[in-house]
Protein backbone atom coordinates (compact mmCIF):
# COMPACT_ATOMS: atom_id res chain seq x y z
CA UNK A 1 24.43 -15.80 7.69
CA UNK A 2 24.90 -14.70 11.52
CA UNK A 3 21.84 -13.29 12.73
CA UNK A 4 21.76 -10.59 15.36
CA UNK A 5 19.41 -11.55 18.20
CA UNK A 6 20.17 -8.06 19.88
CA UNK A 7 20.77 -5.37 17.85
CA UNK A 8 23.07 -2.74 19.45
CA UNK A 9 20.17 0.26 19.95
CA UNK A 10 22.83 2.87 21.97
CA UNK A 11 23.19 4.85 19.63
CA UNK A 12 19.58 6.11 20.04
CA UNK A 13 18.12 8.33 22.82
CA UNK A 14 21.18 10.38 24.01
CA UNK A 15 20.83 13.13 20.97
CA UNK A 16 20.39 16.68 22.47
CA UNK A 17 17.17 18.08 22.27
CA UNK A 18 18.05 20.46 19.75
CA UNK A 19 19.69 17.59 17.78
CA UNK A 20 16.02 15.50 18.08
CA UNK A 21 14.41 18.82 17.01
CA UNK A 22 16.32 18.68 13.96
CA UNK A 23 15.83 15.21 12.81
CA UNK A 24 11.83 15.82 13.00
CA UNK A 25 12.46 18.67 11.08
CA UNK A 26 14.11 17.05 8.29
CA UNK A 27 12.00 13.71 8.14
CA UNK A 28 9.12 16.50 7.91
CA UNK A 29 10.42 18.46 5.00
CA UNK A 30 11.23 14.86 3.51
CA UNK A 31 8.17 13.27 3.42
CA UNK A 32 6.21 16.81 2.22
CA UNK A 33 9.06 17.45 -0.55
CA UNK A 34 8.79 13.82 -1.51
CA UNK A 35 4.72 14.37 -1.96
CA UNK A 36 4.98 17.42 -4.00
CA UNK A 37 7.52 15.91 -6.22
CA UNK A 38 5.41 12.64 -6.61
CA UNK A 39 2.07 14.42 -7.15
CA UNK A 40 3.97 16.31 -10.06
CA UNK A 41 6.04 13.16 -11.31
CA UNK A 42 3.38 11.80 -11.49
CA UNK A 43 0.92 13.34 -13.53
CA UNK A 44 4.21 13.90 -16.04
CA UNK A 45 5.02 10.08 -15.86
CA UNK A 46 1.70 9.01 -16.68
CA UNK A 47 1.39 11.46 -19.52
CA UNK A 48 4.39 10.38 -20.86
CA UNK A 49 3.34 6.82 -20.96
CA UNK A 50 -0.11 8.08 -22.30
CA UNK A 51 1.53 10.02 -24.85
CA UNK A 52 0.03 13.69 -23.34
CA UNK A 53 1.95 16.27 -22.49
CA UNK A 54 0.91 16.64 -18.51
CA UNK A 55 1.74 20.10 -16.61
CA UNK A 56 3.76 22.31 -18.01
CA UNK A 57 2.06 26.07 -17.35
CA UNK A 58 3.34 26.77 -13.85
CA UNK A 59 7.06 27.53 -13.36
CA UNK A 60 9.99 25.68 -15.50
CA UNK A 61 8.32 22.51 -16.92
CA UNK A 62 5.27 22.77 -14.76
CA UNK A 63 7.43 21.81 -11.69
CA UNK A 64 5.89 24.02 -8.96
CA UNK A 65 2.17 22.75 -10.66
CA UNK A 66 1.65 20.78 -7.15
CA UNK A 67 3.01 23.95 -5.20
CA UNK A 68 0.57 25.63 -7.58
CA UNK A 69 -2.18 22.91 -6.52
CA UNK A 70 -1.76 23.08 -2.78
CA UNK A 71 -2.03 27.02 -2.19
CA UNK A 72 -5.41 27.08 -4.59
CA UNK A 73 -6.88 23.85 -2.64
CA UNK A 74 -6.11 25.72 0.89
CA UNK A 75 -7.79 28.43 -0.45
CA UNK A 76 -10.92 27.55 -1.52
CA UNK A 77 -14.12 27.47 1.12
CA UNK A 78 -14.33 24.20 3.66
CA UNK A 79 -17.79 23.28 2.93
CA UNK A 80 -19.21 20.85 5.86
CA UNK A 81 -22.79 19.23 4.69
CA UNK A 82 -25.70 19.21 6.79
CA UNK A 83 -26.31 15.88 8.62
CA UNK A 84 -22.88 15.10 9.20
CA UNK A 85 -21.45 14.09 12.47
CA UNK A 86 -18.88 17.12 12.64
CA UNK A 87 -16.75 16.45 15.82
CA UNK A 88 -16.03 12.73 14.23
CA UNK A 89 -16.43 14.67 10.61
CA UNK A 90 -13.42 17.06 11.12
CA UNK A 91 -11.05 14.63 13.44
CA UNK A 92 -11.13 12.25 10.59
CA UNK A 93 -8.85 13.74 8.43
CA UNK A 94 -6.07 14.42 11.32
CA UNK A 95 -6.34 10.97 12.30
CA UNK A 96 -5.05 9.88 8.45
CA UNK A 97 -2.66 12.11 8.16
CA UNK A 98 -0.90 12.33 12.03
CA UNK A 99 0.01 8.21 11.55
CA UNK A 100 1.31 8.52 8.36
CA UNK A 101 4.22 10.77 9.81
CA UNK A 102 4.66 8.89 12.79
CA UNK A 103 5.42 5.64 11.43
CA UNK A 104 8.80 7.65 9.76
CA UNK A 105 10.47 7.65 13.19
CA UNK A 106 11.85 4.19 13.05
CA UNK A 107 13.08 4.13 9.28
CA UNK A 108 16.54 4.34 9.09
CA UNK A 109 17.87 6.56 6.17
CA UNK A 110 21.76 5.74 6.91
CA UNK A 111 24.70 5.48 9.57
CA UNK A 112 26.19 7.14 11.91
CA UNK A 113 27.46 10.48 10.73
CA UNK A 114 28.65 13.70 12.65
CA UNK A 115 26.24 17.09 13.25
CA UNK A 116 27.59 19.96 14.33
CA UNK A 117 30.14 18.01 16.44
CA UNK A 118 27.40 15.08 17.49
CA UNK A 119 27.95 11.47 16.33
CA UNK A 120 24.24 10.42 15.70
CA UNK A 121 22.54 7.69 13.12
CA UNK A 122 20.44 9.19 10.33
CA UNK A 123 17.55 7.89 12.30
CA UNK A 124 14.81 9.30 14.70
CA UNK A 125 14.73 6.16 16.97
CA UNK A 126 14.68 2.42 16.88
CA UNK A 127 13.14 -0.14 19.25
CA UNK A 128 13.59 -3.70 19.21
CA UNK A 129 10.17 -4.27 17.57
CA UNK A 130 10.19 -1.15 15.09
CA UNK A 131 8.90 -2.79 12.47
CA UNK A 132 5.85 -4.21 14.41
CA UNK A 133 5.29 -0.25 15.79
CA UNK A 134 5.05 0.76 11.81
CA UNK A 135 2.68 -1.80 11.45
CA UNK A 136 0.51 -0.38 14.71
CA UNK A 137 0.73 2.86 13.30
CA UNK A 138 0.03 2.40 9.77
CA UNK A 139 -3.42 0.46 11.08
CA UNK A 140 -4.37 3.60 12.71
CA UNK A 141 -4.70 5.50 9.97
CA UNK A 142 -6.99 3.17 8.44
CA UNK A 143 -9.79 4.52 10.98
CA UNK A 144 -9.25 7.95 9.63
CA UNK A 145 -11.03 6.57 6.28
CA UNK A 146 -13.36 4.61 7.91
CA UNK A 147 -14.75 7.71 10.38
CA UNK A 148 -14.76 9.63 7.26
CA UNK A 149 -16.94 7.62 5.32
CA UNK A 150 -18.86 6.80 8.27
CA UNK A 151 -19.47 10.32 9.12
CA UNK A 152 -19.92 12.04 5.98
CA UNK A 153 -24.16 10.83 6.56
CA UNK A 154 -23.87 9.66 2.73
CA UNK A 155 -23.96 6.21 0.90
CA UNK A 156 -20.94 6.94 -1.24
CA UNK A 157 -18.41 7.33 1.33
CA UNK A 158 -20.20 4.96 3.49
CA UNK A 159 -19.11 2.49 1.47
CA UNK A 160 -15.72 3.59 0.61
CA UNK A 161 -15.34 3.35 4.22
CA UNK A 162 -16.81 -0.27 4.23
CA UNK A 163 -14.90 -1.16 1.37
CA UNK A 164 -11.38 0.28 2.47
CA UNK A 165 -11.91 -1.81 6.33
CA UNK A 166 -12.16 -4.78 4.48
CA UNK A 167 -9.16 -4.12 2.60
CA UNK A 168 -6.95 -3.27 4.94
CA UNK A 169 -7.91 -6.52 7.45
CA UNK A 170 -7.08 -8.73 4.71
CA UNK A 171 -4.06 -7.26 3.03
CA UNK A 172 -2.60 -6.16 6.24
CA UNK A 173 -2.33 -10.09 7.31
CA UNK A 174 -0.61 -10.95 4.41
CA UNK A 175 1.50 -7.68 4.61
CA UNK A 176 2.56 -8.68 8.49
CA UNK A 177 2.85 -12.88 7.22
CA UNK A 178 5.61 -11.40 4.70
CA UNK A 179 7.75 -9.80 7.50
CA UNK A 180 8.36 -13.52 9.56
CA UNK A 181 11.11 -14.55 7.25
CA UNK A 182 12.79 -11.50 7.60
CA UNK A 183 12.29 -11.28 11.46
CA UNK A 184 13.71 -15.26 11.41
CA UNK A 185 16.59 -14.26 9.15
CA UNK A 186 17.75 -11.04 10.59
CA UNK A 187 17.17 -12.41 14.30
CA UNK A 188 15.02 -9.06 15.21
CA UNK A 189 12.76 -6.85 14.40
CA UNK A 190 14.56 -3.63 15.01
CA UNK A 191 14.40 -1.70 11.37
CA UNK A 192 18.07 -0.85 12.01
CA UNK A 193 19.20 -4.19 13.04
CA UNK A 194 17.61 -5.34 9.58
CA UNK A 195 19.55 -3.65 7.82
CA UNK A 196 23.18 -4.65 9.09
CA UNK A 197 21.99 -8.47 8.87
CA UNK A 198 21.86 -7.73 5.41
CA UNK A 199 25.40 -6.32 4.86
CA UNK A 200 26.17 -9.81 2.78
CA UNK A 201 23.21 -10.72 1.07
CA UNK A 202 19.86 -8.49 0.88
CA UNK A 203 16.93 -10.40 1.67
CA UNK A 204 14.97 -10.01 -2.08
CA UNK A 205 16.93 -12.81 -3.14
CA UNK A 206 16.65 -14.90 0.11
CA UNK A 207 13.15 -13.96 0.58
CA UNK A 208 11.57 -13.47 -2.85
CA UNK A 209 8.51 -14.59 -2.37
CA UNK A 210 8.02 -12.32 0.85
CA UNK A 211 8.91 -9.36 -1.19
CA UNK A 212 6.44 -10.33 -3.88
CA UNK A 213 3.67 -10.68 -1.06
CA UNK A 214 4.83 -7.55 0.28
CA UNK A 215 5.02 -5.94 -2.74
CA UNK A 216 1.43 -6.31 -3.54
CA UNK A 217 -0.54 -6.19 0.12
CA UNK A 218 1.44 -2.54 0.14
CA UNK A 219 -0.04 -1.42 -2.46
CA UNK A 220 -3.56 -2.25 -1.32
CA UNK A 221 -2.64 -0.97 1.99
CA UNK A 222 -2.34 2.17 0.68
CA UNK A 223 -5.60 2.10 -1.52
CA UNK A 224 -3.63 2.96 -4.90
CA UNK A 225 -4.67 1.33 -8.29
CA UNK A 226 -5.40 -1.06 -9.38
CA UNK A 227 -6.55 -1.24 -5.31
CA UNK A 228 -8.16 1.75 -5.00
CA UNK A 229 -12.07 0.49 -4.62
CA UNK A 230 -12.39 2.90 -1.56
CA UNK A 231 -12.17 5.61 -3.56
CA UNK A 232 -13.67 4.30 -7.40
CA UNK A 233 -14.81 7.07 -9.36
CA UNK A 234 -16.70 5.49 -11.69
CA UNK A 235 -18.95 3.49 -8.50
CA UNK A 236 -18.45 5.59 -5.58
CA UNK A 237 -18.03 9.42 -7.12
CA UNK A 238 -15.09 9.71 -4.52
CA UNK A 239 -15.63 6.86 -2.53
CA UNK A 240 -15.14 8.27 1.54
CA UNK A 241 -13.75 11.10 0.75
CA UNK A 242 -16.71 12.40 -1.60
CA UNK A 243 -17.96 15.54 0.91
CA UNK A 244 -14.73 16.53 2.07
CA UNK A 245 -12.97 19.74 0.49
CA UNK A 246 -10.17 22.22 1.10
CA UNK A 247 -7.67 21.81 3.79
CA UNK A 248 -9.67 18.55 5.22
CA UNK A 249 -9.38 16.43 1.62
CA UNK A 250 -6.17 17.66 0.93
CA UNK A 251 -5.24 16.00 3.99
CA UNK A 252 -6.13 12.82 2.68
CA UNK A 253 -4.22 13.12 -0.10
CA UNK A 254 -1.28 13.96 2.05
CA UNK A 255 -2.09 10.88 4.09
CA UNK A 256 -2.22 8.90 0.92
CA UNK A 257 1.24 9.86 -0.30
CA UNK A 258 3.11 10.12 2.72
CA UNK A 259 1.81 6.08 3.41
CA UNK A 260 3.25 5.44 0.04
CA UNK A 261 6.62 6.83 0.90
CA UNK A 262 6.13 5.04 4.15
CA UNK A 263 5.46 0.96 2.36
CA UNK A 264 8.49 1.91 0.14
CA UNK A 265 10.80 3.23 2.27
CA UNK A 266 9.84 -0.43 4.68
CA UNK A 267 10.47 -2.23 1.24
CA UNK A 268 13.60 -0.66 0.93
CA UNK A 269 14.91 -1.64 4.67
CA UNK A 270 13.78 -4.64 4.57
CA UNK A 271 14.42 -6.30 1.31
CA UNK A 272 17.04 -4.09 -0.50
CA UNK A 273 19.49 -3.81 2.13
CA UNK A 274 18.58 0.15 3.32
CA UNK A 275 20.83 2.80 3.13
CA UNK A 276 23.79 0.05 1.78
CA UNK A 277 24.80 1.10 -1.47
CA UNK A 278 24.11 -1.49 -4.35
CA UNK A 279 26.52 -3.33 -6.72
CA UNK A 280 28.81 -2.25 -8.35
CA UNK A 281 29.06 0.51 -6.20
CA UNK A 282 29.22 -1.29 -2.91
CA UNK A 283 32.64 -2.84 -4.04
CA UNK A 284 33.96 0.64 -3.71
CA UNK A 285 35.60 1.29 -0.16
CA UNK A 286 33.20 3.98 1.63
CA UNK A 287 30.31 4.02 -1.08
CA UNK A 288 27.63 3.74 1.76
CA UNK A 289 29.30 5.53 4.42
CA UNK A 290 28.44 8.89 5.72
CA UNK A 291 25.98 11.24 3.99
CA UNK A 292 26.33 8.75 0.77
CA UNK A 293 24.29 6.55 1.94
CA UNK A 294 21.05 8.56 2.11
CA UNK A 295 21.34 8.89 -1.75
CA UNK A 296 21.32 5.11 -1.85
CA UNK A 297 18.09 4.74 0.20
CA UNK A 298 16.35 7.61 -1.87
CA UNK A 299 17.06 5.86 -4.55
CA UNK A 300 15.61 2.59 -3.48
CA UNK A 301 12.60 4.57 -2.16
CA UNK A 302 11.51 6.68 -5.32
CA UNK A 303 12.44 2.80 -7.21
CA UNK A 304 8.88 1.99 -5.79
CA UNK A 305 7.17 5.10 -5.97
CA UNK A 306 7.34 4.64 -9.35
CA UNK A 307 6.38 0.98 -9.31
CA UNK A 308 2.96 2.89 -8.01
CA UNK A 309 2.77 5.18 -10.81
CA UNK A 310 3.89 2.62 -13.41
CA UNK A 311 0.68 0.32 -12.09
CA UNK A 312 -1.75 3.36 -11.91
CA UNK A 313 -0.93 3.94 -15.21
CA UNK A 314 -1.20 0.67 -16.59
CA UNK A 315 -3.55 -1.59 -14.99
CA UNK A 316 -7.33 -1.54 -14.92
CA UNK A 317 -8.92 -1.47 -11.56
CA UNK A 318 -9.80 -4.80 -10.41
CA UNK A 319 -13.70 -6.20 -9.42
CA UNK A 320 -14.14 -6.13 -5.37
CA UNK A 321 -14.91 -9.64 -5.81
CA UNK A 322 -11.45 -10.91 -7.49
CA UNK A 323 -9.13 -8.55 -5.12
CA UNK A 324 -10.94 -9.54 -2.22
CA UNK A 325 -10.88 -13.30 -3.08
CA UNK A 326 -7.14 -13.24 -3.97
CA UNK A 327 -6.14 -11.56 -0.85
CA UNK A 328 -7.88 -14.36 0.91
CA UNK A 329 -7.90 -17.56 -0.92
CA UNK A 330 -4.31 -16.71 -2.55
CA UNK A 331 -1.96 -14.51 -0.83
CA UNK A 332 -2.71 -15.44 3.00
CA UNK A 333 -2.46 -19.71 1.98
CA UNK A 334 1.01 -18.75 0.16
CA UNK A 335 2.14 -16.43 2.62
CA UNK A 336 1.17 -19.08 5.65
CA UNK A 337 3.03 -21.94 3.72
CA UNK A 338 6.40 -19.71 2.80
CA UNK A 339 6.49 -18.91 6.41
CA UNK A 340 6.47 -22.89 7.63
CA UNK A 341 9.18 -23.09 4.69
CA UNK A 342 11.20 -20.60 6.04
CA UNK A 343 11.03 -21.51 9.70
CA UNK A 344 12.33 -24.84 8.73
CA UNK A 345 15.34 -24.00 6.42
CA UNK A 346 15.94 -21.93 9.21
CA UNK A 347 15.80 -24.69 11.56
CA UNK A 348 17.97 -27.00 9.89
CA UNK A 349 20.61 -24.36 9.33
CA UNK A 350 20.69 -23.58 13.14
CA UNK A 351 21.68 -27.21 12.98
CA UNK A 352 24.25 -26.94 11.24
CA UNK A 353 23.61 -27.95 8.02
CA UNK A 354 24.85 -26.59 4.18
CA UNK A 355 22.81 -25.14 1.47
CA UNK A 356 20.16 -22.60 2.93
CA UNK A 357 20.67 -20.37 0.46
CA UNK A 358 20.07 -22.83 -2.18
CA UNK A 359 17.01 -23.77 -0.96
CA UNK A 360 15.31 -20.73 -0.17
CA UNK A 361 16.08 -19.57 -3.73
CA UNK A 362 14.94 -22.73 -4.93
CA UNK A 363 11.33 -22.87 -2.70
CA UNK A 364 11.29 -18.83 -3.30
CA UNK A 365 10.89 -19.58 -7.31
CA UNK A 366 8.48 -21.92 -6.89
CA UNK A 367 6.50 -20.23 -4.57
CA UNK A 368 6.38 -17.16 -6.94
CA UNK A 369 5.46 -19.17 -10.05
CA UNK A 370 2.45 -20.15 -7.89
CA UNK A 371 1.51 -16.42 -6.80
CA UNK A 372 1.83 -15.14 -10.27
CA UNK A 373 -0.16 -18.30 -11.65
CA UNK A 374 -2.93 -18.15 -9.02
CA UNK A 375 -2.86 -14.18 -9.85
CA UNK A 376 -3.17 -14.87 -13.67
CA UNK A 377 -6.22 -17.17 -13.32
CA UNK A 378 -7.93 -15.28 -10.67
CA UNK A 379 -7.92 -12.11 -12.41
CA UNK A 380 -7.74 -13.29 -16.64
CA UNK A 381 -10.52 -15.62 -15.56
CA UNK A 382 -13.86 -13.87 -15.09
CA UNK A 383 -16.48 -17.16 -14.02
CA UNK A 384 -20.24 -16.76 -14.95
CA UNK A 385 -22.19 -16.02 -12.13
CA UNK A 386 -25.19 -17.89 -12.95
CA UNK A 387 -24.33 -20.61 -15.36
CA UNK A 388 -24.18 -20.39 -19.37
CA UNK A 389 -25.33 -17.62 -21.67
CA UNK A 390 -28.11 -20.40 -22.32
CA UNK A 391 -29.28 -20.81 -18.57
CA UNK A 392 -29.36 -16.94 -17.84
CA UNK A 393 -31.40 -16.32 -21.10
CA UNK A 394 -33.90 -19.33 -19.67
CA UNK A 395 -34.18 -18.31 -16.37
CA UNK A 396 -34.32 -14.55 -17.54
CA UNK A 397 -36.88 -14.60 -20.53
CA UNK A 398 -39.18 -11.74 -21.31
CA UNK A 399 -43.05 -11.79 -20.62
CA UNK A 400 -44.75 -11.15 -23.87
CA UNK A 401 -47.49 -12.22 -23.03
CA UNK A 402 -47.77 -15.43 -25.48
CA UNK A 403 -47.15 -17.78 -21.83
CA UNK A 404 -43.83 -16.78 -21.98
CA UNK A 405 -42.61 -17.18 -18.22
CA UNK A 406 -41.70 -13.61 -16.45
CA UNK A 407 -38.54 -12.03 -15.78
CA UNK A 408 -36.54 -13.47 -12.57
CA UNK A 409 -34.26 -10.46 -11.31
CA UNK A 410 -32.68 -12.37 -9.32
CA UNK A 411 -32.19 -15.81 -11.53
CA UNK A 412 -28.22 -15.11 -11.68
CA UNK A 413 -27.42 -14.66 -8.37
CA UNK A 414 -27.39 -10.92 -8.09
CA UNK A 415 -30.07 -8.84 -8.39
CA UNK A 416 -30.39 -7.46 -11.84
CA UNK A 417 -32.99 -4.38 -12.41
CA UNK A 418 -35.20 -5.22 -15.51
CA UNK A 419 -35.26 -3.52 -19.16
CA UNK A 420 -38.30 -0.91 -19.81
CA UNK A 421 -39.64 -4.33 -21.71
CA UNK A 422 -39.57 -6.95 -19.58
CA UNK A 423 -41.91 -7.59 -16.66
CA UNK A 424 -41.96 -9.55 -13.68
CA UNK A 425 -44.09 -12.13 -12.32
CA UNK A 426 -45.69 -9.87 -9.25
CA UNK A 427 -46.14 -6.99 -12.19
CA UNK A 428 -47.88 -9.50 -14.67
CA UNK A 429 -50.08 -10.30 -11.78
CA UNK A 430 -51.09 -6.83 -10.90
CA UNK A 431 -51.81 -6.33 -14.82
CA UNK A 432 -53.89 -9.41 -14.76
């Protein structure tokens, strides 16, 4: 594989203004026609896989429900709590959302095709380190969540906003570790120049274990389930986003779905070849040429949107603890050790030698068997946290007042509040 060191970017910045106008205007109505169609997808997927029946009151098959959804949410009264910090309060939600958009500009949805007269890629822009502006971008919007939760003046989204900084430091350095074999494959890191190295091979097979890694850091960059501890219902009523209503929270849910679109539509560039059409159909002459190939890369894109439904609808949300701990002590070691793996296959095929491909497949397996085993026993594994059932009921035995010792709350590590029976040792001394 030839790798291109400088992708050819003239194509870009000599539209007509009108012509630039345009593109926004259709990577707009993308990304908003791609949320209302997910929102409604899926609710029906899910209900489907739950065996329910999901929406089906507004419009044919309750496809304008999210349409539905949107005008009754803008309608209804913007409530802003007392003892907030409102300046930081109301910017919050326009700095999750404004990112999200903004990180579309280099995504490439296909080649060159003539408008109105104009040849001009099916692309906003490119820059020779696109995908490294997605991943500035995409960080920004992580300090929407956090001001949010920081300036609600509650504990719920307080710690949402704790929780979701946290997860975005670690998962984003696996996330960026994932992209060095495809920056030392394709020879850049232009988005569009990604895509033509791939015209031979896409890099899911060379790079497997990247796309894994990718795979799942994207999903807890974007806070869905079974990542979505910012927002946990059942511990944090709404998590950061708990006093926000209206316009301002359906924001964030705009933000949250347009970053989806974002990770898959990166997944897609970077792993499945873009815009070039799949086999069989790329043995047909012309199959990804023109307009056709923006059906190929929407097809690739909604291919992981509903890898995020699929997991919301199947997998339990995981303890802080065990995601944190396999971002950490599992995906960043993997990640750093693929990466020295792939820098020297690369190395030895600069020169000169046979058999990359071979090996990278080979190493890729392997490294996946280990991500997927170290994933199994982090997460089927759930250790005590204070020794045996013996120990605990030792160290944790109720006063009844026969010389019994008291109740530790804190004998297993955490502290535990106790039962309406059981009494402490500073309690039995008051008593006494």
């Amino acid at each position: 594989m030839t790798a291109t060191a400088h992708p050819d970017l003239s194509a870009f910045g000599i539209d007509p203004w009108w012509l630039v106008l345009l593109k926004v205007l259709a990577v707009f109505a993308f990304l908003v026609v791609t949320v209302l169609a997910a929102i409604y997808l899926e609710r029906k997927v899910i209900a489907w896989m739950q065996m329910r029946v999901g929406p089906n009151r507004v419009g044919p098959l309750g496809m304008l429900q999210s349409l539905a959804d949107g005008v009754k949410i803008a309608l209804k009264e913007g409530l802003i709590p007392a003892g907030v910090d409102k300046p930081i309060f109301l910017l919050a939600p326009v700095i999750a959302v404004i990112p999200a958009f903004m990180a579309f500009a280099v995504i490439p949805f296909g080649p060159e095709v003539s408008i109105a007269g104009h040849r001009t890629p099916l692309q906003l822009t490119d820059l020779n380190v696109g995908v490294l502006y997605i991943l500035a971008v995409t960080s920004i919007g992580v300090y929407g969540i956090v001001l949010a939760g920081w300036s609600s003046g509650s504990t719920y989204p307080l710690l949402g906003g704790l929780r979701s900084t946290a997860q975005v430091i670690s998962y984003e350095i696996a996330m960026a570790l994932s992209f060095v074999g495809v920056f030392l494959f394709a020879g850049t890191m232009s988005t569009s120049g990604i895509v033509a190295a791939q015209a031979e091979v896409w890099f899911v097979f060379l790079l497997a274990p990247s796309f894994l890694i990718y795979v799942i850091s994207m999903v807890g960059e974007t806070n869905r389930a079974p990542f979505d501890l910012p927002e946990a219902e059942g511990e944090l009523v709404g998590g950061f986003h708990t006093e926000y209503s209206s316009l301002r929270f359906a924001m964030f849910m705009l933000a949250e779905y347009v970053n989806m679109t974002t990770v898959s539509a990166l997944a897609a560039t970077l792993f499945l070849g873009g815009w070039q059409a799949p086999l069989p159909f790329s043995l047909i002459d012309g199959a990804d040429s023109g307009w056709w190939a923006l059906l190929w890369f929407v097809i690739k894109v909604w291919g992981f949107m509903f890898l995020f439904i699929w997991l919301r609808a199947t997998l339990p949300r995981l303890r802080y603890d065990q995601f944190m701990g396999f971002g950490w002590k599992v995906l960043i070691p993997v990640s750093l050790a693929w990466v020295m793996a792939v820098a020297s296959i690369r190395a030895f095929s600069n020169a000169g030698y046979d058999g990359v491909a071979i090996a990278l497949v080979t190493v890729g397996l392997i490294a996946v068997v280990v991500i997927v085993l170290a994933l199994r026993s982090r997460i089927g594994t759930r250790p005590s946290r204070g020794g045996s059932a013996t120990d605990r009921s030792d160290r944790s035995r109720v006063s009844t007042g026969s010389g019994d010792p008291a109740y530790n709350p804190v004998a297993g590590g955490f502290p535990v509040p106790p039962l309406p029976h059981q009494r402490t040792s500073s309690e039995e001394a008051r008593n006494a």
